[in-house]
C-alpha atoms as a PDB file:
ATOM      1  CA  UNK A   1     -20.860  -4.819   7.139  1.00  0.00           C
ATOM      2  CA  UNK A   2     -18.508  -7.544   7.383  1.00  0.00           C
ATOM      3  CA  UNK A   3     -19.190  -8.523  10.960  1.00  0.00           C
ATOM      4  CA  UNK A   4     -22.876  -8.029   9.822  1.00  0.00           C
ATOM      5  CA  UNK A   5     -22.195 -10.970   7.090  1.00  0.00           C
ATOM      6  CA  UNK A   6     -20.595 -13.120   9.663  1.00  0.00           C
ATOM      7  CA  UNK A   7     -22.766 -13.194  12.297  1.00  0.00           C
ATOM      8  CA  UNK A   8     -25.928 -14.141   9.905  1.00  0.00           C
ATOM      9  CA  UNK A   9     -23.398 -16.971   8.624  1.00  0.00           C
ATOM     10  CA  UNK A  10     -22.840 -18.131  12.620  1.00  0.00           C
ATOM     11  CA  UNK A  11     -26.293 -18.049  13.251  1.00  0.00           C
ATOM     12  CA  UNK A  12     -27.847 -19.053  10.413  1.00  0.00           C
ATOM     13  CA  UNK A  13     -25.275 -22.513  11.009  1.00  0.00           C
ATOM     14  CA  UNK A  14     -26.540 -23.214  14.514  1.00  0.00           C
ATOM     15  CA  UNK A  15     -23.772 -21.409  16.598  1.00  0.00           C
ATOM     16  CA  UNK A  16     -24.425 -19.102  19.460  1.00  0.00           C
ATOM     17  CA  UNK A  17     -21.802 -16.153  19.200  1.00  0.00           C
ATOM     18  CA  UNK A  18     -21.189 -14.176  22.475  1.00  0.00           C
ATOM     19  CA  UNK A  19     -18.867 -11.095  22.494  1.00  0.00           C
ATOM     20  CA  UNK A  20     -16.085  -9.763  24.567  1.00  0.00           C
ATOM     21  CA  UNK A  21     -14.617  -6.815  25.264  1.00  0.00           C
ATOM     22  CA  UNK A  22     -11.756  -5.556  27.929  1.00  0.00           C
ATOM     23  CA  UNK A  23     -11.265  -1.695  29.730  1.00  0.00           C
ATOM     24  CA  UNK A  24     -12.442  -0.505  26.635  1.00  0.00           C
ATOM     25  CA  UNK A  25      -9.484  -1.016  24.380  1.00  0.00           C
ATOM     26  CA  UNK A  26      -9.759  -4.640  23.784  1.00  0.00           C
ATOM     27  CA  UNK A  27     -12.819  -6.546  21.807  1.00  0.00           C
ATOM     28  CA  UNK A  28     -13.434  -9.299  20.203  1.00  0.00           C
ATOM     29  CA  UNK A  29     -16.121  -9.735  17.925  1.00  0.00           C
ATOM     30  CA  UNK A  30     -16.919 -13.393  18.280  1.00  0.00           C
ATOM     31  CA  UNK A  31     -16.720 -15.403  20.747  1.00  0.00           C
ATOM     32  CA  UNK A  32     -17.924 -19.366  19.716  1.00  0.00           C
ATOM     33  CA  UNK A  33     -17.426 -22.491  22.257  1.00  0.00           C
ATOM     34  CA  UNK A  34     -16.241 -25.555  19.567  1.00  0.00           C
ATOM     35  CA  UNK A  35     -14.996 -29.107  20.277  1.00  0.00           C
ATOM     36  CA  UNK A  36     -11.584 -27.647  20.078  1.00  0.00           C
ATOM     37  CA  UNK A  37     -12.367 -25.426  23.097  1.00  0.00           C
ATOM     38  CA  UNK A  38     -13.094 -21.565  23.136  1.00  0.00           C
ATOM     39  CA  UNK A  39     -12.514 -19.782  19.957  1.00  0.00           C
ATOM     40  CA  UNK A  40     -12.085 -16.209  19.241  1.00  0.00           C
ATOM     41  CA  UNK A  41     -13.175 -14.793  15.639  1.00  0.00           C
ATOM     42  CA  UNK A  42     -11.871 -11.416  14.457  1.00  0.00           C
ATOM     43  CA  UNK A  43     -13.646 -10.114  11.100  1.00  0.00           C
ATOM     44  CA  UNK A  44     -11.107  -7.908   8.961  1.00  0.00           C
ATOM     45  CA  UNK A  45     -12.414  -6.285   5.938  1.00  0.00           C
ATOM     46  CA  UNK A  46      -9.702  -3.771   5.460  1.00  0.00           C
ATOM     47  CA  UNK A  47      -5.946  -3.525   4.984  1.00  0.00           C
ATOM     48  CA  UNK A  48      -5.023  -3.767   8.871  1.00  0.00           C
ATOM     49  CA  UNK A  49      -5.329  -6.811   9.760  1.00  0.00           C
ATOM     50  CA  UNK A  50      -3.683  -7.572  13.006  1.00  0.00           C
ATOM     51  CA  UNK A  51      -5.885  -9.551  15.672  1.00  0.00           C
ATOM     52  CA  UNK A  52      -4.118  -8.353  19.020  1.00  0.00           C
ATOM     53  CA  UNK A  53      -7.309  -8.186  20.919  1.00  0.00           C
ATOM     54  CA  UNK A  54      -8.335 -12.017  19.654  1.00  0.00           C
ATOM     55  CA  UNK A  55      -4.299 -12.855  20.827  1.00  0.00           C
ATOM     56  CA  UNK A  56      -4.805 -11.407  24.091  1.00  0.00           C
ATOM     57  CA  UNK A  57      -8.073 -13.417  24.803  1.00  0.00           C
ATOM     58  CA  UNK A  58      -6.870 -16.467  23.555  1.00  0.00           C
ATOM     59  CA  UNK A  59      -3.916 -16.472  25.979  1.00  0.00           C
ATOM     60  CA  UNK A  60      -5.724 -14.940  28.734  1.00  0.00           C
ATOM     61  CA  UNK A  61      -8.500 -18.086  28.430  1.00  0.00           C
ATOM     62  CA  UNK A  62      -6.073 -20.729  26.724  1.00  0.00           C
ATOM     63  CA  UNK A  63      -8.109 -20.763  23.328  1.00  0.00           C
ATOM     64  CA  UNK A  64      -6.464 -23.337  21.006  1.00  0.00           C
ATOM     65  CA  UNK A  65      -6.115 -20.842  18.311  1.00  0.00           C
ATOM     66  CA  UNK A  66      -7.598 -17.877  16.779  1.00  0.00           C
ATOM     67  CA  UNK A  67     -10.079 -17.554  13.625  1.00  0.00           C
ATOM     68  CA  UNK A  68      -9.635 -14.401  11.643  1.00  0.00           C
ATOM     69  CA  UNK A  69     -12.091 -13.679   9.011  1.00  0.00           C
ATOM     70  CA  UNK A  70     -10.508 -11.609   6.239  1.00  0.00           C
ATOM     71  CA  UNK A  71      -9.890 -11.559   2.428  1.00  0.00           C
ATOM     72  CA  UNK A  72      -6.094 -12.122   3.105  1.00  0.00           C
ATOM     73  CA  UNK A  73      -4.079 -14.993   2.411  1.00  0.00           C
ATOM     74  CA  UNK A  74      -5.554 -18.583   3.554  1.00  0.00           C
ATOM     75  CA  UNK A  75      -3.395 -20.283   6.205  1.00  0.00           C
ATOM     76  CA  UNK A  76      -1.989 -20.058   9.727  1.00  0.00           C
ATOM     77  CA  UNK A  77       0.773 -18.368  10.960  1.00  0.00           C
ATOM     78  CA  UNK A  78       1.233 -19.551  14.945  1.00  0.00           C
ATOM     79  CA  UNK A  79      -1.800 -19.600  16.865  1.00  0.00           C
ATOM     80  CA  UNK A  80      -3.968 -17.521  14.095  1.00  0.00           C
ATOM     81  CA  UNK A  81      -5.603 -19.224  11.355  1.00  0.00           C
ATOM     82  CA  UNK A  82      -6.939 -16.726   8.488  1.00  0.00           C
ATOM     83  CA  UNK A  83      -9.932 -18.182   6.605  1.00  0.00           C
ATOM     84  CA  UNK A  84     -11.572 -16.111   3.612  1.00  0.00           C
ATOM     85  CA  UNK A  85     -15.470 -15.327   4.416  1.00  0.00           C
ATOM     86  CA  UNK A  86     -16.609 -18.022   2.528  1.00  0.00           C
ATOM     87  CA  UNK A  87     -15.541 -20.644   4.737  1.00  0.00           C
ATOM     88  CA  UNK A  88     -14.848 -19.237   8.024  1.00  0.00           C
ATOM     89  CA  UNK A  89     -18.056 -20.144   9.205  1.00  0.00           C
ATOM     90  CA  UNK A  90     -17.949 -23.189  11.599  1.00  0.00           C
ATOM     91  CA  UNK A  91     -19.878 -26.065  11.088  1.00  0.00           C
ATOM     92  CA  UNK A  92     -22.692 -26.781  13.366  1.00  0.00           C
ATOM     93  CA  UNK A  93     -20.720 -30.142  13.734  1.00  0.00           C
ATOM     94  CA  UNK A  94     -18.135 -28.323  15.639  1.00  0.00           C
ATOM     95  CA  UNK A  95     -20.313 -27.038  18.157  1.00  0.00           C
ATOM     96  CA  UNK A  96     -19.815 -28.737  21.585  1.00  0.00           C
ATOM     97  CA  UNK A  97     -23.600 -29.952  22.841  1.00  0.00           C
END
């Protein structure tokens, strides 16, 4: 249901999500091409909140960082920012035209 909330949110803000998934063990659920470069967004709604599939694509395609949706603490801790639902949507400004 999460994922569900997100990808109205992406949509309804003028982005065009794509999704990505590796040998069946790997997936991420958003893909979104921003100004920053390629970003990977993983949507955690439960206690486990590790984003080793969004890690693995970002270093595999050199994303500047990863976006993880979750109700955990607000910040960054190396290459993963966390961002509450609320405002983890980005801004159709940061789409790249």
């Amino acid at each position: 249901m999460a994922e569900n909330y997100v990808m109205q949110q992406l949509v309804a803000s003028g982005q065009r999500p794509y999704y990505w998934g590796a040998q069946s063990t790997y997936e991420v659920e958003f893909v979104l091409r921003l100004r920053d470069g390629i970003v990977p967004i993983e949507v955690k709604s439960g206690t486990h909140v590790r984003s080793t599939s969004a890690k693995r694509f970002a270093q595999k395609y050199g994303c500047p960082y990863v976006l993880r949706v979750t109700g955990k603490n607000f910040g960054a801790m190396g290459e993963v920012r966390n961002v509450p639902p609320v405002c983890g949507m980005p801004h159709r400004r940061a789409r790249i035209t």
